[in-house]
PDB file of N, CA and C in Angstrom:
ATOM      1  N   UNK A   1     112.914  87.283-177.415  1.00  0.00           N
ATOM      2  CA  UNK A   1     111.623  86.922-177.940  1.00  0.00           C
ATOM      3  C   UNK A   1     110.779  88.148-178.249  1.00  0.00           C
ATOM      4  N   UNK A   2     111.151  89.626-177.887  1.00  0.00           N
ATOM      5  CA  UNK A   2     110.374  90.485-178.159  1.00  0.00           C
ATOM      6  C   UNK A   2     110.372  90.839-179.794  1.00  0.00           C
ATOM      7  N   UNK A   3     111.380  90.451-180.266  1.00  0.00           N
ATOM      8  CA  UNK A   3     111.592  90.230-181.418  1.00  0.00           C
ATOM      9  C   UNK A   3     110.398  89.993-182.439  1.00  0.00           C
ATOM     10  N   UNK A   4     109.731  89.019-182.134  1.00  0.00           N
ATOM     11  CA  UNK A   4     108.829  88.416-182.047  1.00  0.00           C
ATOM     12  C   UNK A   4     107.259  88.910-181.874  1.00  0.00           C
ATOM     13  N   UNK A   5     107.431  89.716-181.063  1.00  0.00           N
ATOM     14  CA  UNK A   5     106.157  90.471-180.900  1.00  0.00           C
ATOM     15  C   UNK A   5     106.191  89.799-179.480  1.00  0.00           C
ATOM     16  N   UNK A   6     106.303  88.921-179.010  1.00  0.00           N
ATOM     17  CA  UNK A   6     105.679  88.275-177.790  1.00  0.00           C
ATOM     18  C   UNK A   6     106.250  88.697-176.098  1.00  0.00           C
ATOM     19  N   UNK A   7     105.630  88.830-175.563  1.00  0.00           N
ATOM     20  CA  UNK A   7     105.401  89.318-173.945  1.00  0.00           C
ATOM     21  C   UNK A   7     107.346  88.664-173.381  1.00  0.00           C
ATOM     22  N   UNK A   8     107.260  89.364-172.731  1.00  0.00           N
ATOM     23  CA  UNK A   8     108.515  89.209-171.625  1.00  0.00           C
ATOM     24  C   UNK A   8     108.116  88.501-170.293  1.00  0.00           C
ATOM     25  N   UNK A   9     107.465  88.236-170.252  1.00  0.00           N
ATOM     26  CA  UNK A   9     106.517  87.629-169.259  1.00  0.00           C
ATOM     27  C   UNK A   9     105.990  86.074-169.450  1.00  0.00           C
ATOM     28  N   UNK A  10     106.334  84.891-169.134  1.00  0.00           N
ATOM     29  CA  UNK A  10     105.230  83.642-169.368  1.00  0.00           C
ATOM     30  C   UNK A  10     104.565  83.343-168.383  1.00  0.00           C
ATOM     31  N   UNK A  11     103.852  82.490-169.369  1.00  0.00           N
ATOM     32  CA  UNK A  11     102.263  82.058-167.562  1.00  0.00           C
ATOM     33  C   UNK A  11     103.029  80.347-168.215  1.00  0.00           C
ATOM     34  N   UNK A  12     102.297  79.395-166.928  1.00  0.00           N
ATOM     35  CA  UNK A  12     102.537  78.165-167.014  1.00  0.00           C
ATOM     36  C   UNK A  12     101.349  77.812-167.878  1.00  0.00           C
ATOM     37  N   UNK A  13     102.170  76.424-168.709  1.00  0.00           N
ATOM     38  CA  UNK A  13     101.089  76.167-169.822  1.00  0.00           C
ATOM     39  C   UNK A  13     101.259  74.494-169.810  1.00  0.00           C
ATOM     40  N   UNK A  14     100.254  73.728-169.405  1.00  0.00           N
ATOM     41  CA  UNK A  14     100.502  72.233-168.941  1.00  0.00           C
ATOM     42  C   UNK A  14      99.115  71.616-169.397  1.00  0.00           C
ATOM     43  N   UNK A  15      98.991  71.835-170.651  1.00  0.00           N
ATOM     44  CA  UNK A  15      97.851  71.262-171.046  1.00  0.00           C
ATOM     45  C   UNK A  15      97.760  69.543-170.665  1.00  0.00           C
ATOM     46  N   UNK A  16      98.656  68.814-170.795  1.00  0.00           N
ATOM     47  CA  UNK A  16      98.899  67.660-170.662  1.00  0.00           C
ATOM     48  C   UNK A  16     100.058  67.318-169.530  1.00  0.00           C
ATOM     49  N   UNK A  17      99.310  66.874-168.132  1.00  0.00           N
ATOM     50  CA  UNK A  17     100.424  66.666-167.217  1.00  0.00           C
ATOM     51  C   UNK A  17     101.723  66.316-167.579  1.00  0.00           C
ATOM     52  N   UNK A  18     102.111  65.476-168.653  1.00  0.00           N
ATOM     53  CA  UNK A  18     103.572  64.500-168.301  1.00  0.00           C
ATOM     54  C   UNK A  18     104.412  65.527-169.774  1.00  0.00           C
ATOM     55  N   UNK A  19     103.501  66.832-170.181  1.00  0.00           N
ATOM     56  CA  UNK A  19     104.172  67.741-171.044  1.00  0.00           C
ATOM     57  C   UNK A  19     104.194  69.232-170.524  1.00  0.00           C
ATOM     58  N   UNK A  20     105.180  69.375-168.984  1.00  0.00           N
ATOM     59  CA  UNK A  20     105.187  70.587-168.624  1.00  0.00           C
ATOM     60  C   UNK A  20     105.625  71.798-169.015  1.00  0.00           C
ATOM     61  N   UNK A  21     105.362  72.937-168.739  1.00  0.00           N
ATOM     62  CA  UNK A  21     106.001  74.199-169.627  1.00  0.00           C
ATOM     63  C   UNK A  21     105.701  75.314-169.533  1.00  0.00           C
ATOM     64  N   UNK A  22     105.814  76.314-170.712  1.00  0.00           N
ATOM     65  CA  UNK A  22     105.701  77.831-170.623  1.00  0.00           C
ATOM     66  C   UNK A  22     104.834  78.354-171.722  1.00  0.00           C
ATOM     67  N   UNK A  23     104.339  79.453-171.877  1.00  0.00           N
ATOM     68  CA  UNK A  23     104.038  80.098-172.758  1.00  0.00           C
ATOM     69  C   UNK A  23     104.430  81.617-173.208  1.00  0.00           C
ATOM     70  N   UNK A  24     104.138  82.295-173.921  1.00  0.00           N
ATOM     71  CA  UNK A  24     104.115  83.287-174.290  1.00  0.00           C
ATOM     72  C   UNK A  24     103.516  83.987-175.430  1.00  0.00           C
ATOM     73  N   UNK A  25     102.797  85.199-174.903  1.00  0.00           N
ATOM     74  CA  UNK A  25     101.117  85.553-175.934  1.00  0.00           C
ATOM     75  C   UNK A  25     101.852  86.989-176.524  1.00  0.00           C
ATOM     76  N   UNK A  26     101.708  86.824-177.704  1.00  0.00           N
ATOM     77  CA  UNK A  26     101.764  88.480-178.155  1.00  0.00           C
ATOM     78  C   UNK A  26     101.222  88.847-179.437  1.00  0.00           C
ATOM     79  N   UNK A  27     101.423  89.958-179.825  1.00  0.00           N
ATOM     80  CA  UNK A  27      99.837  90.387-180.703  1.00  0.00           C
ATOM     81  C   UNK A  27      99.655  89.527-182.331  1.00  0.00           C
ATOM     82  N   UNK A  28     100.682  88.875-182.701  1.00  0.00           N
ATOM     83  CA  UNK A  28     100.821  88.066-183.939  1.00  0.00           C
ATOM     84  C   UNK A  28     101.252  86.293-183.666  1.00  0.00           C
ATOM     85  N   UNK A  29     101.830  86.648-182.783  1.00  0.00           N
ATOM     86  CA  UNK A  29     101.982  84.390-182.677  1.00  0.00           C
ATOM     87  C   UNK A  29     101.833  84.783-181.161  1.00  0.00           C
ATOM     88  N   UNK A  30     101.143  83.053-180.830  1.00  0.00           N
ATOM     89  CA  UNK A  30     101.868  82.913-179.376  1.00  0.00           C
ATOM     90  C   UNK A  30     103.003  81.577-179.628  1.00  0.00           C
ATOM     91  N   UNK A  31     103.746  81.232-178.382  1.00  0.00           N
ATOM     92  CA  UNK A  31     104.901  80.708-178.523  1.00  0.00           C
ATOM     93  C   UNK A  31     104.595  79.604-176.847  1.00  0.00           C
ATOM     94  N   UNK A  32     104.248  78.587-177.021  1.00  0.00           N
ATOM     95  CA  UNK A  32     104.643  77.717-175.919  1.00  0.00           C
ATOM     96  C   UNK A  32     105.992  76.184-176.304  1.00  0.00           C
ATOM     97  N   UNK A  33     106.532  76.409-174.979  1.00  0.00           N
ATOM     98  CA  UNK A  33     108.012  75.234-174.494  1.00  0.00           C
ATOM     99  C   UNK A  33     107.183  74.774-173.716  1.00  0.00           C
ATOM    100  N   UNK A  34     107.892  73.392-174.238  1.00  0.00           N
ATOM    101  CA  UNK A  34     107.000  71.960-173.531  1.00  0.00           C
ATOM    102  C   UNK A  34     108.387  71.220-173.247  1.00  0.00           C
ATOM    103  N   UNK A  35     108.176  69.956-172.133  1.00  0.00           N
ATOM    104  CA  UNK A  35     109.278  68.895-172.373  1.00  0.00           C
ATOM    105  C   UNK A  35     108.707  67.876-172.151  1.00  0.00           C
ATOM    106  N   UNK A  36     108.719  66.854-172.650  1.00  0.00           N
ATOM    107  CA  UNK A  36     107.808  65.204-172.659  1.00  0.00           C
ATOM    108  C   UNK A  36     109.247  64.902-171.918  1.00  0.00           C
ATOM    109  N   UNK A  37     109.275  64.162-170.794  1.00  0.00           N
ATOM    110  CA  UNK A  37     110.589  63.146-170.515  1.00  0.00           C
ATOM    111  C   UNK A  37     110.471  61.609-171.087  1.00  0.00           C
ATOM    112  N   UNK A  38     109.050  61.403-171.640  1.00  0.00           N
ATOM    113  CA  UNK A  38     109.014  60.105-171.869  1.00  0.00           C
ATOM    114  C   UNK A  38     108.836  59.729-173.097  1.00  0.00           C
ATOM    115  N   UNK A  39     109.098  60.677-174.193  1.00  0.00           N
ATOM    116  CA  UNK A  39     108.543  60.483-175.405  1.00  0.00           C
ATOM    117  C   UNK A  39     110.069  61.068-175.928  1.00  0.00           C
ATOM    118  N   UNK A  40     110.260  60.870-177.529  1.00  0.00           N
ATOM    119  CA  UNK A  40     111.486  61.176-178.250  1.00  0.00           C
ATOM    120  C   UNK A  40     110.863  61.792-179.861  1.00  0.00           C
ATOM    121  N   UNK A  41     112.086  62.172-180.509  1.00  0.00           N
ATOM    122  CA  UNK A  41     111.073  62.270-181.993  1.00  0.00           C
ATOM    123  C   UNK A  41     110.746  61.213-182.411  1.00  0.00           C
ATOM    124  N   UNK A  42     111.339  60.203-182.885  1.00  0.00           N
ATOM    125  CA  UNK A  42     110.989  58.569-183.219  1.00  0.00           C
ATOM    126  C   UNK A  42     109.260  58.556-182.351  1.00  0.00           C
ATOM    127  N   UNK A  43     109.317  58.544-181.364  1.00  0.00           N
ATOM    128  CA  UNK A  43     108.286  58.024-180.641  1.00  0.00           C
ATOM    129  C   UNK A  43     107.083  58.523-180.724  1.00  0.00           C
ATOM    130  N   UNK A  44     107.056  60.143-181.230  1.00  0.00           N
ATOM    131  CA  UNK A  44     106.118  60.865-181.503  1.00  0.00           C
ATOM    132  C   UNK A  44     105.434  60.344-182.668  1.00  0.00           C
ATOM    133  N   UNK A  45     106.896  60.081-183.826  1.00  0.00           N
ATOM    134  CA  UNK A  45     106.279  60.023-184.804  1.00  0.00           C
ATOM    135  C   UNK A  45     105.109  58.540-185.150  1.00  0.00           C
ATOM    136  N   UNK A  46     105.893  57.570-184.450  1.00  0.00           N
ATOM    137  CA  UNK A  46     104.545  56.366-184.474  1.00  0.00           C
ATOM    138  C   UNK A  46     103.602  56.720-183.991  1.00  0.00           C
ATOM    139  N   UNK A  47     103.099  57.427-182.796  1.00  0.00           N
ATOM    140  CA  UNK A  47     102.046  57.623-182.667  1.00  0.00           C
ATOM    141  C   UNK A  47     101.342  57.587-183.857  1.00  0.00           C
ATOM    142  N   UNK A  48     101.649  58.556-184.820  1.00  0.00           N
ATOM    143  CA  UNK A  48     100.564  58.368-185.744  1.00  0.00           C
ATOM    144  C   UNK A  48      99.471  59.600-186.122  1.00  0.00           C
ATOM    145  N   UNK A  49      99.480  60.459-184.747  1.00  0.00           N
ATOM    146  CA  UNK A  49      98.238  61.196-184.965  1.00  0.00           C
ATOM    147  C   UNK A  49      98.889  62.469-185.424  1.00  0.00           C
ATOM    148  N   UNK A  50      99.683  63.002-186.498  1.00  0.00           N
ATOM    149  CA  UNK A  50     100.048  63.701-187.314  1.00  0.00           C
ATOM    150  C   UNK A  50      99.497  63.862-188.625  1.00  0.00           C
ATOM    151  N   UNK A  51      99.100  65.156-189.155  1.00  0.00           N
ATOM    152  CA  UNK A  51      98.784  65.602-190.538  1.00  0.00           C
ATOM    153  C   UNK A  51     100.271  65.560-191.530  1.00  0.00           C
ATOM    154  N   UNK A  52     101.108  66.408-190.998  1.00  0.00           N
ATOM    155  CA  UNK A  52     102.231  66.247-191.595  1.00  0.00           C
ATOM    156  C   UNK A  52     103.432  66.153-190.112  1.00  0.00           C
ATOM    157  N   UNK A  53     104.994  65.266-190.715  1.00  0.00           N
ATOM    158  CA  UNK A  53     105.921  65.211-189.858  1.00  0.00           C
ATOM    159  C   UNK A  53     107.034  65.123-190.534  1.00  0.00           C
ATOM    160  N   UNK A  54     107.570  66.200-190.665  1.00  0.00           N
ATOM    161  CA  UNK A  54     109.377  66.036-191.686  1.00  0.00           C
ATOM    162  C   UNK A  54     110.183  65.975-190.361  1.00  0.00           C
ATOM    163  N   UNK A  55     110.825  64.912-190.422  1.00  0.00           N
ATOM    164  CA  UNK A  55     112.355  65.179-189.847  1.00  0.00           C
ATOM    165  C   UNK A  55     113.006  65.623-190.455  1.00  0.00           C
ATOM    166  N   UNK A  56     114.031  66.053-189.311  1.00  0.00           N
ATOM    167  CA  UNK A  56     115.195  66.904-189.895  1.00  0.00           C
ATOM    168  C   UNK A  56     116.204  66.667-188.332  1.00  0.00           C
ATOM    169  N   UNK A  57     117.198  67.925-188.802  1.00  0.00           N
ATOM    170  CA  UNK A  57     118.054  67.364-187.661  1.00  0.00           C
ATOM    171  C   UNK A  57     118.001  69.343-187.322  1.00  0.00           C
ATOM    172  N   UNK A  58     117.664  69.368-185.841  1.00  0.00           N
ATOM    173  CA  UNK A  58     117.986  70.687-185.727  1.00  0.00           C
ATOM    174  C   UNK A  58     119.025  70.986-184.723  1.00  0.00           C
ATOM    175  N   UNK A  59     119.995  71.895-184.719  1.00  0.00           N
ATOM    176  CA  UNK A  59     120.660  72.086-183.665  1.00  0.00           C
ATOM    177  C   UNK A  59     121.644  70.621-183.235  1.00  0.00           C
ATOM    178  N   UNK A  60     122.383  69.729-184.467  1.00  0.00           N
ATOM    179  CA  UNK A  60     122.698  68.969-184.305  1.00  0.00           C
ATOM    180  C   UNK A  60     121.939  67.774-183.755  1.00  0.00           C
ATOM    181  N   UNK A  61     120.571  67.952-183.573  1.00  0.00           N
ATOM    182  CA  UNK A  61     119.732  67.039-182.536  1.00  0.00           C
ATOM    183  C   UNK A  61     118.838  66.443-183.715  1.00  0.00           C
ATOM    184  N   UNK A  62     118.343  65.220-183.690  1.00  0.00           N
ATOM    185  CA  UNK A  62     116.874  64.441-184.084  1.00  0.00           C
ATOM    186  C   UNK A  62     116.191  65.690-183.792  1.00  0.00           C
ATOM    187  N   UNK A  63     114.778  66.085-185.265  1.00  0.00           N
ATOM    188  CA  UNK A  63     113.798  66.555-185.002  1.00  0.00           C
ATOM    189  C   UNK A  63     112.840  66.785-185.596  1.00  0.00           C
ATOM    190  N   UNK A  64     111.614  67.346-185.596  1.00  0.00           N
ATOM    191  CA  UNK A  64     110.643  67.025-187.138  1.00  0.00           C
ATOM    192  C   UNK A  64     110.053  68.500-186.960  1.00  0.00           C
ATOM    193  N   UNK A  65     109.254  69.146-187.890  1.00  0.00           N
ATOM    194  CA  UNK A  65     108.098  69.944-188.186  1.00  0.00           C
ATOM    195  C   UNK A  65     106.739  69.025-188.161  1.00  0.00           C
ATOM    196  N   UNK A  66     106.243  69.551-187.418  1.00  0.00           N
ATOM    197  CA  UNK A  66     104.921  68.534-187.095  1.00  0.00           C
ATOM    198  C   UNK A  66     103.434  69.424-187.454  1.00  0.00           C
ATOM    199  N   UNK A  67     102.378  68.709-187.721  1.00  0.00           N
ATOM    200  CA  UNK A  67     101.289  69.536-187.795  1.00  0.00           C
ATOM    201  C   UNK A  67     100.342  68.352-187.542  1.00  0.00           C
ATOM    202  N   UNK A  68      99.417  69.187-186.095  1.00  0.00           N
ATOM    203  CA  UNK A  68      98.249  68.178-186.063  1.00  0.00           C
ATOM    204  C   UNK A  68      97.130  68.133-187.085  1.00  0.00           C
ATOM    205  N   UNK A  69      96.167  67.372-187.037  1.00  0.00           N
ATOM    206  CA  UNK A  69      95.190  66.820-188.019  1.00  0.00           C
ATOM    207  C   UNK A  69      94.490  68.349-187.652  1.00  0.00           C
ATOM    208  N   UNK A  70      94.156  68.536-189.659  1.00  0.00           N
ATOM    209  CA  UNK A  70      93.415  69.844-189.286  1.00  0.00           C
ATOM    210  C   UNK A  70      94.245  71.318-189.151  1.00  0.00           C
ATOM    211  N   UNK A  71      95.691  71.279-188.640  1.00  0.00           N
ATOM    212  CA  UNK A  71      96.145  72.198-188.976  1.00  0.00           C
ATOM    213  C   UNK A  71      97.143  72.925-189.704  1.00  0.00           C
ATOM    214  N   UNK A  72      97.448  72.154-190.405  1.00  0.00           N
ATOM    215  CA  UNK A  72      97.960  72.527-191.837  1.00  0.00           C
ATOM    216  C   UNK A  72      96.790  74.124-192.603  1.00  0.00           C
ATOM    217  N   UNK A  73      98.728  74.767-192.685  1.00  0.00           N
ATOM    218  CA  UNK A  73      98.016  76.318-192.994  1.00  0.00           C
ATOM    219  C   UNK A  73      96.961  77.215-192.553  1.00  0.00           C
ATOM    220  N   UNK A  74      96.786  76.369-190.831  1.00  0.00           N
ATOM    221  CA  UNK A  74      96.144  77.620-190.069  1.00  0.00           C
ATOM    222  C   UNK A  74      96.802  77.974-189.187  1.00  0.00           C
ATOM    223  N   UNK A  75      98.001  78.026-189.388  1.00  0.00           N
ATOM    224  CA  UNK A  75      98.625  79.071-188.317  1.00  0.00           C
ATOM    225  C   UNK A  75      99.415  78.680-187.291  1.00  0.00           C
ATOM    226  N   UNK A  76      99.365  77.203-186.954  1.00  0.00           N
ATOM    227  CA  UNK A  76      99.827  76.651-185.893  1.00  0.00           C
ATOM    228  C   UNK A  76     100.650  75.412-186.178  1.00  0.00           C
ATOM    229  N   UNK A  77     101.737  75.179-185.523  1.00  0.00           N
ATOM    230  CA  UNK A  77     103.030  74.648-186.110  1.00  0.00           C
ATOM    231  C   UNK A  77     103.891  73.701-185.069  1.00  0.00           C
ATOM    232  N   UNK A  78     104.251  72.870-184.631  1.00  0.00           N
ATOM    233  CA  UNK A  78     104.957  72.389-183.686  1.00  0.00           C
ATOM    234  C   UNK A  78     106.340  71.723-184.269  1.00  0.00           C
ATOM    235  N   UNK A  79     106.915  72.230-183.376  1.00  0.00           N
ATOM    236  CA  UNK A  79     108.495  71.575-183.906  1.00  0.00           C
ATOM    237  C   UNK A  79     109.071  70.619-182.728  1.00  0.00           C
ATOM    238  N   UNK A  80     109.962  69.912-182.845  1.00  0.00           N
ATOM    239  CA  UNK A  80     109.839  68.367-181.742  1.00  0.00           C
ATOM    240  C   UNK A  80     111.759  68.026-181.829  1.00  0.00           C
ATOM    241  N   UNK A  81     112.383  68.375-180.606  1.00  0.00           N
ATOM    242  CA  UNK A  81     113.729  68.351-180.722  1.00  0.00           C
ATOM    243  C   UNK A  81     113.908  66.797-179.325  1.00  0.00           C
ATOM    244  N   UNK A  82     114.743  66.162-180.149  1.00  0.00           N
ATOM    245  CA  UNK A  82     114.933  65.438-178.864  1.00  0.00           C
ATOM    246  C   UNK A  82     115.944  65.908-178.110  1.00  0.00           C
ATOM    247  N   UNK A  83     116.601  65.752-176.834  1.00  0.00           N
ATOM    248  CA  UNK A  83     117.004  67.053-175.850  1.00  0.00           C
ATOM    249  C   UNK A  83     116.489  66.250-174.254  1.00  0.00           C
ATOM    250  N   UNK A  84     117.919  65.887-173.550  1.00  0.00           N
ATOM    251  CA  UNK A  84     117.695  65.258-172.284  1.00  0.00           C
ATOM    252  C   UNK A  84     116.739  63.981-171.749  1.00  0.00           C
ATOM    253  N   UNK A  85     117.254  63.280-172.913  1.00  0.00           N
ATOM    254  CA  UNK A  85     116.518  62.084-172.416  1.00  0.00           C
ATOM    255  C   UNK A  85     114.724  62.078-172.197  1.00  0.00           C
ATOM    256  N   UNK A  86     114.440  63.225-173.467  1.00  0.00           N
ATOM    257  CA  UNK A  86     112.698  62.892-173.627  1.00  0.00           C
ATOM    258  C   UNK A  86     113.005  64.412-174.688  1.00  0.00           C
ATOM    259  N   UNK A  87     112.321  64.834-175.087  1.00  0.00           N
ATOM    260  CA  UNK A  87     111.545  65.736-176.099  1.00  0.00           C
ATOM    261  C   UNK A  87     111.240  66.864-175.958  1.00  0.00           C
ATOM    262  N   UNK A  88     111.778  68.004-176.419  1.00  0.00           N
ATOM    263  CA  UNK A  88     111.759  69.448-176.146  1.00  0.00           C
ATOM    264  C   UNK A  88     110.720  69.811-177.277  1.00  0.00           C
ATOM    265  N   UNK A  89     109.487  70.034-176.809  1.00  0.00           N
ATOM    266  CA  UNK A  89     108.226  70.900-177.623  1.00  0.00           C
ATOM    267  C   UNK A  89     107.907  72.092-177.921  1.00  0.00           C
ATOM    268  N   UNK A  90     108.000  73.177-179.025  1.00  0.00           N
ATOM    269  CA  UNK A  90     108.573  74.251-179.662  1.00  0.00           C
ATOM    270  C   UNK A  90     106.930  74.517-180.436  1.00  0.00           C
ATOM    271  N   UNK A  91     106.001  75.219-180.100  1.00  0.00           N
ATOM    272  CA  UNK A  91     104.674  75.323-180.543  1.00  0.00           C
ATOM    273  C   UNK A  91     104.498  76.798-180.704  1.00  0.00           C
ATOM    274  N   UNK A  92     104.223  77.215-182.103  1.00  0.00           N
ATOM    275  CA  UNK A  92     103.804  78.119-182.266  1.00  0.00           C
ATOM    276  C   UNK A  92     102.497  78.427-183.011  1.00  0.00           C
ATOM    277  N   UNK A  93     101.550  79.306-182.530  1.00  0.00           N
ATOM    278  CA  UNK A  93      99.919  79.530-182.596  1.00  0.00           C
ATOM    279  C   UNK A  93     100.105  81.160-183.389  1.00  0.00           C
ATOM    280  N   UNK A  94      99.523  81.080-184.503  1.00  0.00           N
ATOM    281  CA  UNK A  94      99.771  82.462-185.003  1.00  0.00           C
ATOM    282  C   UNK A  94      98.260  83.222-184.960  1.00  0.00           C
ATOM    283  N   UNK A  95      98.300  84.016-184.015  1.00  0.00           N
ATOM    284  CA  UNK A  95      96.824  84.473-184.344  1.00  0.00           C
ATOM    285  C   UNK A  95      96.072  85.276-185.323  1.00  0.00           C
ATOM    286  N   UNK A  96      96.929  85.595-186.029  1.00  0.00           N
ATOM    287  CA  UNK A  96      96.520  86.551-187.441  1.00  0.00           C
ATOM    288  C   UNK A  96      97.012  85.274-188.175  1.00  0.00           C
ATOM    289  N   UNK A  97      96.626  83.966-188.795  1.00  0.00           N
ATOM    290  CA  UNK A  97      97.531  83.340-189.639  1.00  0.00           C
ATOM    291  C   UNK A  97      97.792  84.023-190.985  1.00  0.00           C
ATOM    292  N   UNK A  98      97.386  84.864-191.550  1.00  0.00           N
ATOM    293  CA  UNK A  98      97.932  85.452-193.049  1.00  0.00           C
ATOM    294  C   UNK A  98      98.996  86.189-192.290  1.00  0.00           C
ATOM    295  N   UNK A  99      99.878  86.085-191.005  1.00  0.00           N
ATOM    296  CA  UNK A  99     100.652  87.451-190.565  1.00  0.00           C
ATOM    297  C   UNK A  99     101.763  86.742-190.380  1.00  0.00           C
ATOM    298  N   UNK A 100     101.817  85.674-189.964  1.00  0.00           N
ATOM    299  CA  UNK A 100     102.654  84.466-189.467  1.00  0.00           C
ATOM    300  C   UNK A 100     102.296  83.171-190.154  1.00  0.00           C
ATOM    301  N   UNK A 101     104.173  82.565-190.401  1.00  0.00           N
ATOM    302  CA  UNK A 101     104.208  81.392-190.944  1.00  0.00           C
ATOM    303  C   UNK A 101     104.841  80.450-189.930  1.00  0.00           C
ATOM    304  N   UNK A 102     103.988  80.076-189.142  1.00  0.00           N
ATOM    305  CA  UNK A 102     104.035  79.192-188.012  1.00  0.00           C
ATOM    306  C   UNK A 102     105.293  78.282-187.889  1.00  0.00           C
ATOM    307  N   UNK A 103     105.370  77.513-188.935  1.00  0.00           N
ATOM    308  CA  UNK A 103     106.006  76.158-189.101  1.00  0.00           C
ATOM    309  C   UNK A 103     107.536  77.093-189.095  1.00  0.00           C
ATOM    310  N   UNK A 104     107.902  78.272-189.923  1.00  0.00           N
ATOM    311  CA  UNK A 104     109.122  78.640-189.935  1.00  0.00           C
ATOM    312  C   UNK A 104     109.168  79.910-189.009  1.00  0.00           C
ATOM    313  N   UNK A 105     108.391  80.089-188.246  1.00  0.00           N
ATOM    314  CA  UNK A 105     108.599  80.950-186.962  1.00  0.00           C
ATOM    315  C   UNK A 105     109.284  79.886-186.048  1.00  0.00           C
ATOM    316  N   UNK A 106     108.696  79.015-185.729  1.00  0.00           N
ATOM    317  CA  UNK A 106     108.596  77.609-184.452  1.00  0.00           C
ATOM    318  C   UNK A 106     110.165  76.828-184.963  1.00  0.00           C
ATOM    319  N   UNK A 107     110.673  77.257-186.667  1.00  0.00           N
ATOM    320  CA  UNK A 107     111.842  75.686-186.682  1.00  0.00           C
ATOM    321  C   UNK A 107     112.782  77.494-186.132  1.00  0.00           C
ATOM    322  N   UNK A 108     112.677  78.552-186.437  1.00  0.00           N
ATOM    323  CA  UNK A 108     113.512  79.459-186.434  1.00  0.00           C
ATOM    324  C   UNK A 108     114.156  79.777-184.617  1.00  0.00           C
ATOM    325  N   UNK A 109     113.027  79.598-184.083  1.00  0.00           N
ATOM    326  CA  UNK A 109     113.093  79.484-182.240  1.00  0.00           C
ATOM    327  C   UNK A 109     113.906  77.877-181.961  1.00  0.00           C
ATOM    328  N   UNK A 110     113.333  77.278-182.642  1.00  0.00           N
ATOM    329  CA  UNK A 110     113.954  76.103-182.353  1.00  0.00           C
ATOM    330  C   UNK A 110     115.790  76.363-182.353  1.00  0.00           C
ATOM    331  N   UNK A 111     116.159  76.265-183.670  1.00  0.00           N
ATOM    332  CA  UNK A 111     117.500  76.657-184.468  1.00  0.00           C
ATOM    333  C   UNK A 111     118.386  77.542-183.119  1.00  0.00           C
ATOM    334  N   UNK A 112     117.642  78.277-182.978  1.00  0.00           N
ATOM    335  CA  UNK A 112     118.562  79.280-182.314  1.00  0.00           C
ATOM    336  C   UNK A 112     118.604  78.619-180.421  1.00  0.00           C
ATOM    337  N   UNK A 113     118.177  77.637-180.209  1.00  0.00           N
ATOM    338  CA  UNK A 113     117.841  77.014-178.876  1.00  0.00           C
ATOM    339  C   UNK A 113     118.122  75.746-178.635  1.00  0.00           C
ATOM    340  N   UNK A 114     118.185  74.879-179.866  1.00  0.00           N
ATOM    341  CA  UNK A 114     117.986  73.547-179.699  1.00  0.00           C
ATOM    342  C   UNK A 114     119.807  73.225-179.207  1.00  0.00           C
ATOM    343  N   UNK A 115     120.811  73.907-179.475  1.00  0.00           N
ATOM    344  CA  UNK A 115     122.347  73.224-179.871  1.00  0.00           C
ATOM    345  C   UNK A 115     122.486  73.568-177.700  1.00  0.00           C
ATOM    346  N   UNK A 116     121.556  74.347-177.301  1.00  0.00           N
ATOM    347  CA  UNK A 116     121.866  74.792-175.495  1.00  0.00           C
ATOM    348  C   UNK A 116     120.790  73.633-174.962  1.00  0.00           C
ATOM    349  N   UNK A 117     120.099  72.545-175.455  1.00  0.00           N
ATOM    350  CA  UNK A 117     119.385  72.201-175.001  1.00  0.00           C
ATOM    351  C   UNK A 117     120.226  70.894-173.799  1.00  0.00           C
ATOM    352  N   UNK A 118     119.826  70.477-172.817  1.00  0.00           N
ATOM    353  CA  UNK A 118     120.796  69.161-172.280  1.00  0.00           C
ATOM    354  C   UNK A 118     120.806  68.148-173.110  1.00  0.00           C
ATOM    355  N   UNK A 119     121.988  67.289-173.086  1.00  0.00           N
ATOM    356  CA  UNK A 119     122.197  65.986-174.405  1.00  0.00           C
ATOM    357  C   UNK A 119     121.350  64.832-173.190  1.00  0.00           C
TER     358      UNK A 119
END
């Protein structure tokens, strides 16, 4: 991930109890892993509260490019793999957004992670 620009180091990042995880801050994106056990891509996607949601299949797995309301082309990008019986969350925050293209930073981490994820 230094690759990346981002820290060797994560802090815990649990904005939402039942979506536990990691982060990682560095001087052009940050990068947080989430896992929902109770949610899937299908399931995300009814919710509903998406700006944009392409599926696709990553890493042999169900998965979409997601963007919440509002953030389309600022920088911040979530990608959504299903992975052990609930949902592996792949979020990337670009803090320079003219520096980083979120959506293909976040499917590119994904790609290279999603095929080791548990079935």
């Amino acid at each position: 991930m230094t690759s990346w620009g981002l820290s060797t180091q994560s802090e815990d990042f649990s904005p939402v109890k039942s979506e536990p995880g990691c982060k990682w801050d560095g001087d052009q994106m940050g990068l947080a892993l989430q896992k929902n056990a109770e949610e899937s891509v299908a399931s995300y996607q009814q919710s509903g509260s998406w700006e944009r949601y392409d599926k696709k299949t990553i890493g042999g797995r169900s998965a979409a490019i997601a963007n919440e309301p509002g953030t389309v082309g600022q920088g911040s990008c979530t990608v959504l793999v299903d992975a052990g019986g609930g949902v592996a969350i792949y979020m990337v925050d670009g803090t320079r957004r003219d520096s980083v293209d979120a959506c293909a930073e976040a499917e590119k981490i994904a790609n290279q992670t999603a095929s080791r994820l548990p079935e």
